[in-house]
C-alpha atoms as a PDB file:
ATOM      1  CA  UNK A   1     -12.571   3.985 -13.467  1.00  0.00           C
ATOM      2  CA  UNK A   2     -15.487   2.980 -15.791  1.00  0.00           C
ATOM      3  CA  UNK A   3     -17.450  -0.190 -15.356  1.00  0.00           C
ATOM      4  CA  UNK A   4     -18.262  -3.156 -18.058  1.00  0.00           C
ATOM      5  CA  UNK A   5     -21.139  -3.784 -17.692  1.00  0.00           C
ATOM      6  CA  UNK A   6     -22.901  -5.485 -20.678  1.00  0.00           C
ATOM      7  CA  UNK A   7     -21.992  -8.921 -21.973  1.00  0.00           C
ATOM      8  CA  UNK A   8     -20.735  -7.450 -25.895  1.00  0.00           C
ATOM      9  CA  UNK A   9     -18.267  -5.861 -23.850  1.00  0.00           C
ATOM     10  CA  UNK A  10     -17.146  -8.445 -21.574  1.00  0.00           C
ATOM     11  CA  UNK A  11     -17.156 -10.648 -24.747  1.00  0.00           C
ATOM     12  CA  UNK A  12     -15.204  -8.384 -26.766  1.00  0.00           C
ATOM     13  CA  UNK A  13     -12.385  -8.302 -23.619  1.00  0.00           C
ATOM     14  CA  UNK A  14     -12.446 -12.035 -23.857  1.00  0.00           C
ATOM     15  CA  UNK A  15     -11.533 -12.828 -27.701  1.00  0.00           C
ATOM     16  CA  UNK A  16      -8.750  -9.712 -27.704  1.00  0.00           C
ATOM     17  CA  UNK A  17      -7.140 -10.206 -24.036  1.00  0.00           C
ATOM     18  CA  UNK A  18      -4.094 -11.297 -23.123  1.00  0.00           C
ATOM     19  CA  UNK A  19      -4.367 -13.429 -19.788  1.00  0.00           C
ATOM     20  CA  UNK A  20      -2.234 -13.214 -16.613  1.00  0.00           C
ATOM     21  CA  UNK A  21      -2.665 -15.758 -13.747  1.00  0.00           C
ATOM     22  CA  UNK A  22      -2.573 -14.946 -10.160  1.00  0.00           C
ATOM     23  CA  UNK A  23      -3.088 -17.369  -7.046  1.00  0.00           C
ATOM     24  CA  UNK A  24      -6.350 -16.348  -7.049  1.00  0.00           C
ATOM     25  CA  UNK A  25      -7.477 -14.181  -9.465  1.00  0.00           C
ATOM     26  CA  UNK A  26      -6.920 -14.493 -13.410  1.00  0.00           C
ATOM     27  CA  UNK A  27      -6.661 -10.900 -15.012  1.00  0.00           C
ATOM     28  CA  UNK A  28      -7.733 -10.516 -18.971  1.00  0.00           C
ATOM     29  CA  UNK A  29      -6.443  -7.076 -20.230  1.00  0.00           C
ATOM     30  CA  UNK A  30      -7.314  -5.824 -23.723  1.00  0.00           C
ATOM     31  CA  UNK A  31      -5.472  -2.158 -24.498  1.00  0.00           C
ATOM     32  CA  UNK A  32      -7.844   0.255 -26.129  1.00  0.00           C
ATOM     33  CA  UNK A  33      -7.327   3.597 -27.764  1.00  0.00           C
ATOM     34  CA  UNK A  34      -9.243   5.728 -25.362  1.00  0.00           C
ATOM     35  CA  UNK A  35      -7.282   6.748 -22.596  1.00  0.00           C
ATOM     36  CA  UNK A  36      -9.332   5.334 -19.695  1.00  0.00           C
ATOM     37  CA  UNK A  37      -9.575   2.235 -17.415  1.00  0.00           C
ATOM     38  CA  UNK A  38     -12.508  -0.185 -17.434  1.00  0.00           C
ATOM     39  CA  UNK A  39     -13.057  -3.194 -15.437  1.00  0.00           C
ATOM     40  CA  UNK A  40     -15.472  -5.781 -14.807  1.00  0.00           C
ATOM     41  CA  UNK A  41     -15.558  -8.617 -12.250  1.00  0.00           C
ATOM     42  CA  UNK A  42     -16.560 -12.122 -12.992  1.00  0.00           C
ATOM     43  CA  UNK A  43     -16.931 -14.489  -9.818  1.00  0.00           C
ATOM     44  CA  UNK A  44     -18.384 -17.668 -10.186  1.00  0.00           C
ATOM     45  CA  UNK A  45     -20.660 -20.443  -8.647  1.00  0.00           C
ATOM     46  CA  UNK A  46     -17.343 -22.646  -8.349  1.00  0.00           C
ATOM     47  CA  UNK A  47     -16.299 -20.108  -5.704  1.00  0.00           C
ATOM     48  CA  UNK A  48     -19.141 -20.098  -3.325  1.00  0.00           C
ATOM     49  CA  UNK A  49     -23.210 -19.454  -2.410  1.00  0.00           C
ATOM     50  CA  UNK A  50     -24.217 -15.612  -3.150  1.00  0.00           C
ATOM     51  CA  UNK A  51     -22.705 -14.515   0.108  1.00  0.00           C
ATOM     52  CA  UNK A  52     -19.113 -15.588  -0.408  1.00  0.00           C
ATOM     53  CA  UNK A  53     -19.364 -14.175  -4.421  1.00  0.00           C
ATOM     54  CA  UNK A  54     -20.750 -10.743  -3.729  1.00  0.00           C
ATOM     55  CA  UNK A  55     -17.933 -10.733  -0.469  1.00  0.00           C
ATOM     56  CA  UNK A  56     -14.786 -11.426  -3.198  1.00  0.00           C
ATOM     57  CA  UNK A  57     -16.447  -8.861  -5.300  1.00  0.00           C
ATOM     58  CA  UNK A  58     -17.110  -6.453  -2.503  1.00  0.00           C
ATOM     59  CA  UNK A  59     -13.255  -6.943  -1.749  1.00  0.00           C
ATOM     60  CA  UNK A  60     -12.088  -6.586  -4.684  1.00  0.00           C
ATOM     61  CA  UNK A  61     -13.934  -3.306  -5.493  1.00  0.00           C
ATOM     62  CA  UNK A  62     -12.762  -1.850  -2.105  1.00  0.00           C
ATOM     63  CA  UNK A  63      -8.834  -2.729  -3.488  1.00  0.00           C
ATOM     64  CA  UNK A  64      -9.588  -1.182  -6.909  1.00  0.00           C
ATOM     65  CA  UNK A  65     -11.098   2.027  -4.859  1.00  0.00           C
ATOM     66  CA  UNK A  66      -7.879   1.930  -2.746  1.00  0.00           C
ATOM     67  CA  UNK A  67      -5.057   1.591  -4.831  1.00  0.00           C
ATOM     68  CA  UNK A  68      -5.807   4.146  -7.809  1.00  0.00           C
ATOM     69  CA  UNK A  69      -1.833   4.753  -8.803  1.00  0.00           C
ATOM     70  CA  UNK A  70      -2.620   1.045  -9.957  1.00  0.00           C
ATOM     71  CA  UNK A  71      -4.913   2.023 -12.671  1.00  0.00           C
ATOM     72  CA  UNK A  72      -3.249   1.727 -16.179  1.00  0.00           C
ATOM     73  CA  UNK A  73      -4.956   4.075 -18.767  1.00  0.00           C
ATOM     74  CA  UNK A  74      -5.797   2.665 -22.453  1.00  0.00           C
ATOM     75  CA  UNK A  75      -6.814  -0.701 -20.221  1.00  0.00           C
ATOM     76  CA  UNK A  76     -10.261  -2.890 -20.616  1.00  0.00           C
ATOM     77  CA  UNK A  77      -9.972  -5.445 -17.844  1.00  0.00           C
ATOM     78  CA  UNK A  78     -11.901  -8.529 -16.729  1.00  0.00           C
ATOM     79  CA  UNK A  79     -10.908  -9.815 -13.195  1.00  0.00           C
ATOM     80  CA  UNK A  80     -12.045 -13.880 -12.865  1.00  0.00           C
ATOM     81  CA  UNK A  81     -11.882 -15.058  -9.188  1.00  0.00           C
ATOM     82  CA  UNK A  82     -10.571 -18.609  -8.924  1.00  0.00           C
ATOM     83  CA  UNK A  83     -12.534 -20.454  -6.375  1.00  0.00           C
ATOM     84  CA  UNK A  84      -9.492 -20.314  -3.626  1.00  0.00           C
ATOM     85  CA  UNK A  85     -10.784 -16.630  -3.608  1.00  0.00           C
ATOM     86  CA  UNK A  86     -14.019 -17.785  -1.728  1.00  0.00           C
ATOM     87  CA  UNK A  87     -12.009 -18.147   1.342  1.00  0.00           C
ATOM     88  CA  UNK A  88      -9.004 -16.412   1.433  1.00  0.00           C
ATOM     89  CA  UNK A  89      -8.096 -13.738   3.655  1.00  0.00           C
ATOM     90  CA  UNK A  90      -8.237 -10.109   2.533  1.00  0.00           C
ATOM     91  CA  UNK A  91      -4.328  -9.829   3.317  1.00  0.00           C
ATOM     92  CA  UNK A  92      -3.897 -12.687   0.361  1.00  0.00           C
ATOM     93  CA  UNK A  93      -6.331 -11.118  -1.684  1.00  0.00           C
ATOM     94  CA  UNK A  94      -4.392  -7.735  -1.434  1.00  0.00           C
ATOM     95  CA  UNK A  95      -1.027  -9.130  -2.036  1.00  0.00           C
ATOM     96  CA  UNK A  96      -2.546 -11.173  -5.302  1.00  0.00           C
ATOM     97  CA  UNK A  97      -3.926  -8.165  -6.939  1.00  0.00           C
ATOM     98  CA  UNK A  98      -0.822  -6.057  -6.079  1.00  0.00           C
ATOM     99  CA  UNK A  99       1.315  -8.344  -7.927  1.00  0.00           C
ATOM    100  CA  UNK A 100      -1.197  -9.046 -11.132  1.00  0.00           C
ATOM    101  CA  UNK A 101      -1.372  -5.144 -11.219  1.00  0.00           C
ATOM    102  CA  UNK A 102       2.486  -4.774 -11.189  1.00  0.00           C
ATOM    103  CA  UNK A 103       2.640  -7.347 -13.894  1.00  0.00           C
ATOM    104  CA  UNK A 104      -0.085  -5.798 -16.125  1.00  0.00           C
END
């Protein structure tokens, strides 16, 4: 699992996606030609102070870490945390993810 990191890639994700909405989370994939999976994470003010943002993106690196039969190759994704995300539970946060990643 590779990171995106710089904002040409996260832009280039964001003009070529194709967008799938979750409770909580909104997933942008783009398929690529390489056969590996990148993902960034984008949480933002409208979910909470500092704390609460690097907490959903703590949690949502520990799911990605977790669940690596999840990973589609050929994949460039962006993961956007809604602000419900601020202060839902980690079962809710698991159960969103699982199903974004089943539709993906």
């Amino acid at each position: 699992m590779l990171s995106i990191t710089s904002e040409r890639e996260y832009q280039n994700v964001y003009k070529n996606s194709i967008r799938t909405d979750g409770n909580l989370f909104i997933f942008l994939k783009k398929k690529i030609l390489e056969e590996y999976f990148a993902v960034g994470i984008v949480v933002s003010k409208k979910v909470g102070n500092a704390v609460i943002r690097n907490k959903v993106k703590r949690r949502v690196r520990a799911f990605l870490r977790g669940h690596e039969e999840l990973h589609p190759t050929g994949v460039e994704l962006v993961i956007i945390a809604k602000p419900e995300a601020g202060v839902a539970i980690w079962e809710k946060i698991k159960d969103d993810l699982i199903q974004l990643f089943e539709k993906i």
